[in-house]
PDB file of N, CA and C in Angstrom:
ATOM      1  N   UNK A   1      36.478 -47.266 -63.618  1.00  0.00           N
ATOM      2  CA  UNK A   1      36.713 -47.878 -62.318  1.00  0.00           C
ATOM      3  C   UNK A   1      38.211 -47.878 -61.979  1.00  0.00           C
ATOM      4  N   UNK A   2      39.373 -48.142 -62.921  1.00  0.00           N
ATOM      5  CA  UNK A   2      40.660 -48.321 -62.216  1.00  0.00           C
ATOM      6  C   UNK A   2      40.851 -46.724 -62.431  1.00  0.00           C
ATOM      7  N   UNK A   3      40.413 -46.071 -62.972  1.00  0.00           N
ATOM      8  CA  UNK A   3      40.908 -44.377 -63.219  1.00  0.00           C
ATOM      9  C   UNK A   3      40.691 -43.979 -61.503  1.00  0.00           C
ATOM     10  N   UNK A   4      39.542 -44.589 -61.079  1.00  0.00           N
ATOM     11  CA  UNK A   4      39.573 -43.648 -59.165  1.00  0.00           C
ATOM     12  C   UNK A   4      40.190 -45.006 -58.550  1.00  0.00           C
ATOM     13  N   UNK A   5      40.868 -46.432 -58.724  1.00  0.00           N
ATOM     14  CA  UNK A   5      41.514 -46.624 -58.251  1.00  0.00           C
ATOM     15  C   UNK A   5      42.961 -46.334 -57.562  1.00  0.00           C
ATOM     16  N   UNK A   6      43.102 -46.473 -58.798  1.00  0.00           N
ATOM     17  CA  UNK A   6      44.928 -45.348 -59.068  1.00  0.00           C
ATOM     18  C   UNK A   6      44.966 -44.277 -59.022  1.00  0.00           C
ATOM     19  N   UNK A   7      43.878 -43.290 -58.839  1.00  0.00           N
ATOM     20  CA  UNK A   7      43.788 -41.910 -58.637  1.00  0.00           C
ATOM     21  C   UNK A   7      44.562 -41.643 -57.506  1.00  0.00           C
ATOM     22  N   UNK A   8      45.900 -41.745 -57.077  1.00  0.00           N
ATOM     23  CA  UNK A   8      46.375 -40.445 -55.820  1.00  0.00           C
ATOM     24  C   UNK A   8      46.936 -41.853 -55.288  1.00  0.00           C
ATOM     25  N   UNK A   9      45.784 -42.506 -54.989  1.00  0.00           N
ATOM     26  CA  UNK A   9      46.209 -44.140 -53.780  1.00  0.00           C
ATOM     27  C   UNK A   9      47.236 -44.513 -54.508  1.00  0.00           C
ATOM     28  N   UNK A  10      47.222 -45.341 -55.375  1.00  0.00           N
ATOM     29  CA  UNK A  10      48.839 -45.973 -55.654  1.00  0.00           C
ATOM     30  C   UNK A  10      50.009 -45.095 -55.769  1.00  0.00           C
ATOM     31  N   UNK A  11      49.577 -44.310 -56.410  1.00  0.00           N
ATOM     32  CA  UNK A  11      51.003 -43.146 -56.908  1.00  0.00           C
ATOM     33  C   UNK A  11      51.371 -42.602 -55.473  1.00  0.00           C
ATOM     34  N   UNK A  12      50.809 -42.557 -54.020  1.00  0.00           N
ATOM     35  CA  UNK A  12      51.463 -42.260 -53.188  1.00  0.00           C
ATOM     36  C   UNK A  12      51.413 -43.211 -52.281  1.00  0.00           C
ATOM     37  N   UNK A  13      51.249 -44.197 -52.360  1.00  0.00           N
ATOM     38  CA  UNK A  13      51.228 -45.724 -51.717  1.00  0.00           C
ATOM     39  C   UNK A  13      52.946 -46.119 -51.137  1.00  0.00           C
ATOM     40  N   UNK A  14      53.752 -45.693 -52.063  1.00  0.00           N
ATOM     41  CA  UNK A  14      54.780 -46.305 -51.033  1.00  0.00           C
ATOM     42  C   UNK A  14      55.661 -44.671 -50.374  1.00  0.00           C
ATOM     43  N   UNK A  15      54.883 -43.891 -50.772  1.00  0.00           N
ATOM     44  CA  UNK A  15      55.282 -42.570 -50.076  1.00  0.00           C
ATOM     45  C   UNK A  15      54.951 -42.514 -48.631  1.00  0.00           C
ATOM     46  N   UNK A  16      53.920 -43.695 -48.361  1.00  0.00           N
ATOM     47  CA  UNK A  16      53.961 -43.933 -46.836  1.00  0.00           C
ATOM     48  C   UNK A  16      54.629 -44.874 -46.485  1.00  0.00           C
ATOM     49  N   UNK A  17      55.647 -45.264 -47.095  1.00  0.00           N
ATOM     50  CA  UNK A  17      56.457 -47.082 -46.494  1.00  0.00           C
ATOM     51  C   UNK A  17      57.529 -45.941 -46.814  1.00  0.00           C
ATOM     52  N   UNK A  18      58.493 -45.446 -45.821  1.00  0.00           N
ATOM     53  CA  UNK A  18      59.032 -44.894 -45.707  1.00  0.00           C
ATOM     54  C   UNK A  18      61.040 -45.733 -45.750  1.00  0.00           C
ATOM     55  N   UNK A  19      60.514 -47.335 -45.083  1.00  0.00           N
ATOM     56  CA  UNK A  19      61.519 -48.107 -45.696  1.00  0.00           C
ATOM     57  C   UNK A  19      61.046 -48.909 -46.902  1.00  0.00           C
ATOM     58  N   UNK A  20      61.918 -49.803 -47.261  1.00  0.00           N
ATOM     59  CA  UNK A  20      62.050 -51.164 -47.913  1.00  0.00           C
ATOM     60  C   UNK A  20      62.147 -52.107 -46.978  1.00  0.00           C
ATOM     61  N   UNK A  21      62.109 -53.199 -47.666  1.00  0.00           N
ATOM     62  CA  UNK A  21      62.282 -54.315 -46.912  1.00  0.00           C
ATOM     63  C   UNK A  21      63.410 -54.584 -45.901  1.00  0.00           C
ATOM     64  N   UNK A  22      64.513 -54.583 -46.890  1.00  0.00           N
ATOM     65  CA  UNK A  22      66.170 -54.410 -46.166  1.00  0.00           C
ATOM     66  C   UNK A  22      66.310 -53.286 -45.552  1.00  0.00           C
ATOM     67  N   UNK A  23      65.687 -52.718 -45.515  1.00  0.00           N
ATOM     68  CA  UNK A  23      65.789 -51.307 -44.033  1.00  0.00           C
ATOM     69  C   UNK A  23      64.961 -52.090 -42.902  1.00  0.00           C
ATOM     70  N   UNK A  24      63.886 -52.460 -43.005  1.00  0.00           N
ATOM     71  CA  UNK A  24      62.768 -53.050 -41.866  1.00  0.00           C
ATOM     72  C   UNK A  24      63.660 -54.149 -41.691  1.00  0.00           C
ATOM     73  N   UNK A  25      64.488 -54.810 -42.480  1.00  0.00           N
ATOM     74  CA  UNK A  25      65.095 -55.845 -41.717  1.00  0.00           C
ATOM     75  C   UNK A  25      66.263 -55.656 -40.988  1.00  0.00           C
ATOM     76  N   UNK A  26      66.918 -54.391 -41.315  1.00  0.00           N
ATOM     77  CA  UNK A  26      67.952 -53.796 -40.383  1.00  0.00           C
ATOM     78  C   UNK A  26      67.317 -53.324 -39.670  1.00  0.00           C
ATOM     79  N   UNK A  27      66.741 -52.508 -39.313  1.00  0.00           N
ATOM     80  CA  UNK A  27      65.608 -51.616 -38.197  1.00  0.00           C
ATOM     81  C   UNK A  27      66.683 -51.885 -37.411  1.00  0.00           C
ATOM     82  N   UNK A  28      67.343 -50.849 -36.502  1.00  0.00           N
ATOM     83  CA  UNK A  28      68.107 -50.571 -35.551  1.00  0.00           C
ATOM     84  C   UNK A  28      66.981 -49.938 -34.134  1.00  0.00           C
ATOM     85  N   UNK A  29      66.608 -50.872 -33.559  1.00  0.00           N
ATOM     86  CA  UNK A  29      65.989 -50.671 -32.243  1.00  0.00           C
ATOM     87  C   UNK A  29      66.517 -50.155 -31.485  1.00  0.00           C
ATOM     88  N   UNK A  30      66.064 -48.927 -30.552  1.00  0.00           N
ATOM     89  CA  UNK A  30      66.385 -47.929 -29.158  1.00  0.00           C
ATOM     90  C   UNK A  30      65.443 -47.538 -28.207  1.00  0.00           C
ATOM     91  N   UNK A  31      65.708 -48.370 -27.433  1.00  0.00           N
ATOM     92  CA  UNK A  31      64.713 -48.774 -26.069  1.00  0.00           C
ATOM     93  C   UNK A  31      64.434 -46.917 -25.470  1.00  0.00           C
ATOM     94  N   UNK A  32      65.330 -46.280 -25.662  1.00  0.00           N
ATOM     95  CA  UNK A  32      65.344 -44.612 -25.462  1.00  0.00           C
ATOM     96  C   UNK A  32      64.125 -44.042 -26.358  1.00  0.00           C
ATOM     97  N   UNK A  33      64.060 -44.870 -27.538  1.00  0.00           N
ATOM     98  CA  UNK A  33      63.230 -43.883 -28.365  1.00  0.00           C
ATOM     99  C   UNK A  33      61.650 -45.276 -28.933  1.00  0.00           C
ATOM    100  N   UNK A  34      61.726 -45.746 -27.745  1.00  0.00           N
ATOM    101  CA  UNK A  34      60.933 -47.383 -27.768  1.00  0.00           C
ATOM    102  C   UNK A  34      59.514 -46.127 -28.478  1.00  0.00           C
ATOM    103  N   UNK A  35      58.591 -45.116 -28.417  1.00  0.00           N
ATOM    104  CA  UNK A  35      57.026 -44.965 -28.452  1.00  0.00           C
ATOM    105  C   UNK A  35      57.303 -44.139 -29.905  1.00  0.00           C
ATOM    106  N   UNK A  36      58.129 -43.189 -30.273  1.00  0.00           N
ATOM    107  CA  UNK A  36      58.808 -43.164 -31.539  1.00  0.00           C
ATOM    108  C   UNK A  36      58.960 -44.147 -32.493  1.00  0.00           C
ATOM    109  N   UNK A  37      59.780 -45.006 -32.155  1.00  0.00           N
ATOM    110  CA  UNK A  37      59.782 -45.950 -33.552  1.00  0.00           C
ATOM    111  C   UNK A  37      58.385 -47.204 -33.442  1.00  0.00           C
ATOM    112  N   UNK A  38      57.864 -47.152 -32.058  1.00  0.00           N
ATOM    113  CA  UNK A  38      56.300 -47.859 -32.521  1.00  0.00           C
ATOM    114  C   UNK A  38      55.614 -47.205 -33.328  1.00  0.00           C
ATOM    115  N   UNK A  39      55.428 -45.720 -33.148  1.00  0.00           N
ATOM    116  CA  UNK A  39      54.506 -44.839 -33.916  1.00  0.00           C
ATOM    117  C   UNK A  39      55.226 -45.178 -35.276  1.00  0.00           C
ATOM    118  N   UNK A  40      56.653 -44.785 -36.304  1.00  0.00           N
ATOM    119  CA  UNK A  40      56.568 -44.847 -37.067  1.00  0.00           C
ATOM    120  C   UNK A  40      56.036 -46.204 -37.735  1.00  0.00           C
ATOM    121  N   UNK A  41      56.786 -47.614 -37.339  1.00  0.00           N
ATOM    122  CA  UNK A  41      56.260 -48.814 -37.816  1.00  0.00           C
ATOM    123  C   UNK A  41      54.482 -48.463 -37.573  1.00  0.00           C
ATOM    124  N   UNK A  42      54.151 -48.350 -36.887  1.00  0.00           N
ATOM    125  CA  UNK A  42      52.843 -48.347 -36.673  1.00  0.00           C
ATOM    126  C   UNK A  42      52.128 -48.012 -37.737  1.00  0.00           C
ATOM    127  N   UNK A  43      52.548 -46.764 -38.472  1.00  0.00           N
ATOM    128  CA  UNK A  43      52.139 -45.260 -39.461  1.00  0.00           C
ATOM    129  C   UNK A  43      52.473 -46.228 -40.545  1.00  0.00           C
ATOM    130  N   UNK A  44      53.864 -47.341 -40.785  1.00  0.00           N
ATOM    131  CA  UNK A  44      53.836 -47.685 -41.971  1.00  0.00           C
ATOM    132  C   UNK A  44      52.963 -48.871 -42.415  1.00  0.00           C
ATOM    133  N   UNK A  45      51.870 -49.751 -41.396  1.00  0.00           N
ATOM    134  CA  UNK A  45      50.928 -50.586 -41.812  1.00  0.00           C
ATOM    135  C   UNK A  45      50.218 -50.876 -42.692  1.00  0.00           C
ATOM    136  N   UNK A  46      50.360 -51.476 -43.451  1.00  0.00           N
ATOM    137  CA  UNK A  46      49.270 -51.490 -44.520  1.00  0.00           C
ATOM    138  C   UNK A  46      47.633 -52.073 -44.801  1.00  0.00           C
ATOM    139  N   UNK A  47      47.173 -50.978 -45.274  1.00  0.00           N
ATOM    140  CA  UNK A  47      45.692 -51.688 -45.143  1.00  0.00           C
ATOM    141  C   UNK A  47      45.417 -52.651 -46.342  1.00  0.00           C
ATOM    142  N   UNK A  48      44.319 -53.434 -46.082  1.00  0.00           N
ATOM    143  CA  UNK A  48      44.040 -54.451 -47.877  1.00  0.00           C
ATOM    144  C   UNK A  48      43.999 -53.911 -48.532  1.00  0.00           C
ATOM    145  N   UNK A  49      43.147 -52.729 -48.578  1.00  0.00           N
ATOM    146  CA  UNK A  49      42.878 -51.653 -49.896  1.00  0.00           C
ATOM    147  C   UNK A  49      44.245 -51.319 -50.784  1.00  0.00           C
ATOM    148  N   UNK A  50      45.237 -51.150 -49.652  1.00  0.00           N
ATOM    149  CA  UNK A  50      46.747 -50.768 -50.162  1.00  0.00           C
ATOM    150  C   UNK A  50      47.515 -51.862 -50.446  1.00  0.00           C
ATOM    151  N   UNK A  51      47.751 -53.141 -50.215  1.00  0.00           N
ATOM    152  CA  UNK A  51      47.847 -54.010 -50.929  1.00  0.00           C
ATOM    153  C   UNK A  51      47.021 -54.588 -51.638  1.00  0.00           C
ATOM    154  N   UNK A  52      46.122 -54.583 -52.076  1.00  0.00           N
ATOM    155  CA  UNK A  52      45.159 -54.923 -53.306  1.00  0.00           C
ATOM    156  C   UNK A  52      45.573 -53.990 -54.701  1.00  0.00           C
ATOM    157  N   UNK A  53      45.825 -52.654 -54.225  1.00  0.00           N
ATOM    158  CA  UNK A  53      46.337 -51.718 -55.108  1.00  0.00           C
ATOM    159  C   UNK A  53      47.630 -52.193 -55.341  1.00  0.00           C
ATOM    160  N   UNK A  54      48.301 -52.236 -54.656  1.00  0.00           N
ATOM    161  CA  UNK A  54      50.130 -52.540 -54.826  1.00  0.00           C
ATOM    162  C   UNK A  54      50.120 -54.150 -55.517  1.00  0.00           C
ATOM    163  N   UNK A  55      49.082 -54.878 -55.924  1.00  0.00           N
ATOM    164  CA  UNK A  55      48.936 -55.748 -56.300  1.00  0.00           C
ATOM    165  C   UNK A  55      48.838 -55.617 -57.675  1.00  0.00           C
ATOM    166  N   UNK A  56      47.508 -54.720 -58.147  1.00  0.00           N
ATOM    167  CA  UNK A  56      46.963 -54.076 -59.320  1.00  0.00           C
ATOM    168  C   UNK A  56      48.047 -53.076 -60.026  1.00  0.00           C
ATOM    169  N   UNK A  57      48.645 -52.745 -59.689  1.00  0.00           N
ATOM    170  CA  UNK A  57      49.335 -51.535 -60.120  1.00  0.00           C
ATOM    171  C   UNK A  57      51.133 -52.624 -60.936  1.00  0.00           C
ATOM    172  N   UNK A  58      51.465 -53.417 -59.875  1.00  0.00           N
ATOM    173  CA  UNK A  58      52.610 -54.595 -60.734  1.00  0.00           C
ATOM    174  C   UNK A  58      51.911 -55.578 -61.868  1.00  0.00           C
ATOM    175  N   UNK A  59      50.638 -55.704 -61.576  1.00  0.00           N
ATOM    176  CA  UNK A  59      49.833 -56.383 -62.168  1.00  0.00           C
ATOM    177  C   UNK A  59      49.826 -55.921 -63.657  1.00  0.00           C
ATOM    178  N   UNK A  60      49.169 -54.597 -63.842  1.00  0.00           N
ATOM    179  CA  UNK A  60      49.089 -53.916 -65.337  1.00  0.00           C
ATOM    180  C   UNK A  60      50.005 -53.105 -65.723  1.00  0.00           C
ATOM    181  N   UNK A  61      51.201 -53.461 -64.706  1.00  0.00           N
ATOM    182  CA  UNK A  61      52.392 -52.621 -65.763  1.00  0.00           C
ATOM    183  C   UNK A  61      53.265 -54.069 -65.574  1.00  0.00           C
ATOM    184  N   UNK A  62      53.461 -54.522 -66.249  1.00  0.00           N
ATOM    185  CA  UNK A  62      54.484 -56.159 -65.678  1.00  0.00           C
ATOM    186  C   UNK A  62      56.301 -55.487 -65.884  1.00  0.00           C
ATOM    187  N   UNK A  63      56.034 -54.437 -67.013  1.00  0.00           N
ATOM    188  CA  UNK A  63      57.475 -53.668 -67.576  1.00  0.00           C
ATOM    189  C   UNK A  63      57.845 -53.000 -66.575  1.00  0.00           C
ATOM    190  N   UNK A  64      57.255 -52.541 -65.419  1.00  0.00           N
ATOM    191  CA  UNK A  64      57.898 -52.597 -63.994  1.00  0.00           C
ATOM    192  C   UNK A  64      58.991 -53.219 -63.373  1.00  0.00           C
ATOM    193  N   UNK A  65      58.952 -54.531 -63.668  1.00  0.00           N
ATOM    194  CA  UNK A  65      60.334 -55.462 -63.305  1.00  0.00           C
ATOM    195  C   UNK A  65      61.189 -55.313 -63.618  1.00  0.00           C
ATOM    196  N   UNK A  66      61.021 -54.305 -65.114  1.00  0.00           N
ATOM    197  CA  UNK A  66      62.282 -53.648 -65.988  1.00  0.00           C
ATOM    198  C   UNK A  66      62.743 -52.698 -65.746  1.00  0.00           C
ATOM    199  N   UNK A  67      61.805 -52.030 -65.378  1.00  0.00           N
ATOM    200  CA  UNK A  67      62.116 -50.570 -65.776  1.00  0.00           C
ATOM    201  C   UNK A  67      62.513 -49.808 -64.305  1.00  0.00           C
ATOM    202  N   UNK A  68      61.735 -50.299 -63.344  1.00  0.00           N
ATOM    203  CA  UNK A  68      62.083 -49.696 -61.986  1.00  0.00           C
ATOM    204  C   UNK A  68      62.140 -51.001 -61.077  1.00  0.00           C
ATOM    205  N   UNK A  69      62.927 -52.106 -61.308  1.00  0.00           N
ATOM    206  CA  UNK A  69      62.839 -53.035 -60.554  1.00  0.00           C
ATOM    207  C   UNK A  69      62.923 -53.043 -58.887  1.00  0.00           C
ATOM    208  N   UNK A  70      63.002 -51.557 -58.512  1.00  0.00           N
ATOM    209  CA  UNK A  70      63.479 -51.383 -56.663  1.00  0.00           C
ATOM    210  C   UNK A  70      61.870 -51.298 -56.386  1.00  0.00           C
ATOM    211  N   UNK A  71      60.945 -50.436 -57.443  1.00  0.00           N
ATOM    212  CA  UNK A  71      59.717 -50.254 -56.880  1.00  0.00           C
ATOM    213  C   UNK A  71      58.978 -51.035 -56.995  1.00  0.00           C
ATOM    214  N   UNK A  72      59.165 -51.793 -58.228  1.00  0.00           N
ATOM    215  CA  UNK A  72      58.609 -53.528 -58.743  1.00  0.00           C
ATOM    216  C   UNK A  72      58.290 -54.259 -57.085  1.00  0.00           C
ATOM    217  N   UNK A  73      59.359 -54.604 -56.798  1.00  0.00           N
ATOM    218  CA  UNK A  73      59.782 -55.577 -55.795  1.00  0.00           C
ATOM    219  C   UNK A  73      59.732 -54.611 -54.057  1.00  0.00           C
ATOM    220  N   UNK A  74      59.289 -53.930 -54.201  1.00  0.00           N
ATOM    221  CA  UNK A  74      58.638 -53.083 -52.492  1.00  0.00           C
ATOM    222  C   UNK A  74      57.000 -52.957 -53.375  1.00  0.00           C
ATOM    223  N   UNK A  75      56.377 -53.319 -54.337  1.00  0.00           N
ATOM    224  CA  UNK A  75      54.952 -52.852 -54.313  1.00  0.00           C
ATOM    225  C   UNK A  75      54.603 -54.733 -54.601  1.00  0.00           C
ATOM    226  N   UNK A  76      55.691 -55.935 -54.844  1.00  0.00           N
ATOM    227  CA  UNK A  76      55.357 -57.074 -54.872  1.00  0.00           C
ATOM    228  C   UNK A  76      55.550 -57.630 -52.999  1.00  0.00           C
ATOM    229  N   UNK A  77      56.168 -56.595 -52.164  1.00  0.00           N
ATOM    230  CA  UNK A  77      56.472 -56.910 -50.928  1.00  0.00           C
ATOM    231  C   UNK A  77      55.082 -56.475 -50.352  1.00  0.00           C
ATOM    232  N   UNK A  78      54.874 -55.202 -50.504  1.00  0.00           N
ATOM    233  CA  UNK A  78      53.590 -54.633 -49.649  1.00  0.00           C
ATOM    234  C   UNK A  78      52.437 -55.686 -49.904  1.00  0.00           C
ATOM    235  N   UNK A  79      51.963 -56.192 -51.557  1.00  0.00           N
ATOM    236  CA  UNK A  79      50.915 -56.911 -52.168  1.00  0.00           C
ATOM    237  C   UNK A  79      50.780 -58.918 -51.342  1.00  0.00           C
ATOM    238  N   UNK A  80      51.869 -58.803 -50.854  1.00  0.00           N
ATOM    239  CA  UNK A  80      52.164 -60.020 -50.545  1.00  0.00           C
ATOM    240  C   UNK A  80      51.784 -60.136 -48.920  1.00  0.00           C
ATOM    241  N   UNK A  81      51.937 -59.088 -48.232  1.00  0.00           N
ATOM    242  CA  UNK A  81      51.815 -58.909 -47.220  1.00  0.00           C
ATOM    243  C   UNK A  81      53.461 -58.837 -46.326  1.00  0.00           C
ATOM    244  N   UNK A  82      54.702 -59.265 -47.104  1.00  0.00           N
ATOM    245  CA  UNK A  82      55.752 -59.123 -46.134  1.00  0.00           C
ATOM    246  C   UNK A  82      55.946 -57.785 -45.812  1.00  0.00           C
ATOM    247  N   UNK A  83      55.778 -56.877 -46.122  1.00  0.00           N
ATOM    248  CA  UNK A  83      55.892 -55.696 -45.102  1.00  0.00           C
ATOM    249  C   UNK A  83      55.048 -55.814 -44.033  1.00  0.00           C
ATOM    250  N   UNK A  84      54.151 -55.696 -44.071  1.00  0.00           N
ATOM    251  CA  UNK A  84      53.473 -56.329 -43.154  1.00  0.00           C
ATOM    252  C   UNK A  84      53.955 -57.194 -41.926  1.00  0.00           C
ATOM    253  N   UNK A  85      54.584 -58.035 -42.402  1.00  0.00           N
ATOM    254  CA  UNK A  85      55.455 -59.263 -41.606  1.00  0.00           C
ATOM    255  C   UNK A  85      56.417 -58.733 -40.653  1.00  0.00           C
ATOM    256  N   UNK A  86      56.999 -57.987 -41.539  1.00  0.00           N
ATOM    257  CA  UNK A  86      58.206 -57.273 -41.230  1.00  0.00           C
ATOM    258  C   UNK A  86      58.328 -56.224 -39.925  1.00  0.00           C
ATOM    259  N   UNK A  87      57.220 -55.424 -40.688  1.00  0.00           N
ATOM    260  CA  UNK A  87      57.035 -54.024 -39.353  1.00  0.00           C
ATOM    261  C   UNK A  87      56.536 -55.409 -38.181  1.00  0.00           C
ATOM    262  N   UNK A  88      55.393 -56.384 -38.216  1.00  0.00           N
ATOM    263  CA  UNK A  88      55.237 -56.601 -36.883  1.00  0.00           C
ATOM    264  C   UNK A  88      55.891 -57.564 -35.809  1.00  0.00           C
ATOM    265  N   UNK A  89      57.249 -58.022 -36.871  1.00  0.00           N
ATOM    266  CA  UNK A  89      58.630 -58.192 -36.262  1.00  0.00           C
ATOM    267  C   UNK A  89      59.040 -57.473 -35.265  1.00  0.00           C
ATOM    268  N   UNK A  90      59.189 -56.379 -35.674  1.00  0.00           N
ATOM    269  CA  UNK A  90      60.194 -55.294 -35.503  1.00  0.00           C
ATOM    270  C   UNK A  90      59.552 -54.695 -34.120  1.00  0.00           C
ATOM    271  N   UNK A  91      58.152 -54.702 -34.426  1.00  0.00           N
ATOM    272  CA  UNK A  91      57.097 -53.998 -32.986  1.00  0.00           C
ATOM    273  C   UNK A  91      57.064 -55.322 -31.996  1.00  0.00           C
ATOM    274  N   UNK A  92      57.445 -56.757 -32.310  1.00  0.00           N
ATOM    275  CA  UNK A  92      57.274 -57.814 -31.731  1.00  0.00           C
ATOM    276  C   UNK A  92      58.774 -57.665 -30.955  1.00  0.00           C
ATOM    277  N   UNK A  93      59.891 -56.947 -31.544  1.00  0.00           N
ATOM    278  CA  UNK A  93      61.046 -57.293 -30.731  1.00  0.00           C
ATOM    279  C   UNK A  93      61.249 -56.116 -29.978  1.00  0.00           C
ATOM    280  N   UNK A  94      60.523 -54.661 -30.350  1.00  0.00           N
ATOM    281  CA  UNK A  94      60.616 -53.529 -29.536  1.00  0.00           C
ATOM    282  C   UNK A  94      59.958 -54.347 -27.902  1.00  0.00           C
ATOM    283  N   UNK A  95      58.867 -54.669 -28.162  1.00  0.00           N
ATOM    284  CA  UNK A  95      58.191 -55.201 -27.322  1.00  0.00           C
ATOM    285  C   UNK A  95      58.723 -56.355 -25.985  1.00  0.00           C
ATOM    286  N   UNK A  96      59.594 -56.852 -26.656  1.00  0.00           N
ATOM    287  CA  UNK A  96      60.365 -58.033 -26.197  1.00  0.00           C
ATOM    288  C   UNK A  96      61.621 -57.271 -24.975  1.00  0.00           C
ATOM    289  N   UNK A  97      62.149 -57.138 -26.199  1.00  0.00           N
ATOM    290  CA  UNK A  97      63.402 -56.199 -25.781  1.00  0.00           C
ATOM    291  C   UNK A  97      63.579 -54.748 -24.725  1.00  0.00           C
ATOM    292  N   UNK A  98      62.231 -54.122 -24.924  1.00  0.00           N
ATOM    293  CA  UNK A  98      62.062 -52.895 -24.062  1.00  0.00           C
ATOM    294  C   UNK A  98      60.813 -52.939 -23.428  1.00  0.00           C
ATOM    295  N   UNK A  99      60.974 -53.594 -22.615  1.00  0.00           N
ATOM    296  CA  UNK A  99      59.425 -53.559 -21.503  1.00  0.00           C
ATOM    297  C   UNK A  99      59.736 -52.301 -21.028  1.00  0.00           C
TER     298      UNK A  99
END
């Protein structure tokens, strides 16, 4: 069962979060390129399946915190839901900011 969990899904799980956290929290907004950067935040959403995995995956390696602590802490962000938070910040102030 975790062999077709982790099959492909986790190992390319943050190959679609194209930032980190501290990038989504800089996110430099441009009302010029307002349907562009919705699409990308959009593209970087995460589904449960993908945080349930990004959950499982810090879960049974804990030597993660050690060993790659940048990916540790973006697969404890996705599992938590603050990416999540984050991108719909960011689409909340495109929104605001560029009618």
């Amino acid at each position: 069962m975790f062999a077709s969990l982790f099959s492909g899904c986790a190992a390319t799980r943050t190959d679609r979060v194209p930032m980190d956290r501290h990038s989504l929290n800089h996110f430099q907004r441009d009302c010029k390129k307002k349907e562009q950067q919705v699409a990308l935040l959009q593209s970087m959403r995460q589904t449960k399946d993908e945080r349930m995995l990004a959950g499982f995956e810090t879960g049974f390696n804990p030597l993660m915190r050690f060993t790659d602590p940048h990916r540790y802490q973006q697969l404890q962000d996705i599992y938590r839901g603050q990416t999540n938070w984050d991108i719909d910040y960011n689409l909340k102030m495109l929104e605001r900011l560029c009618p």
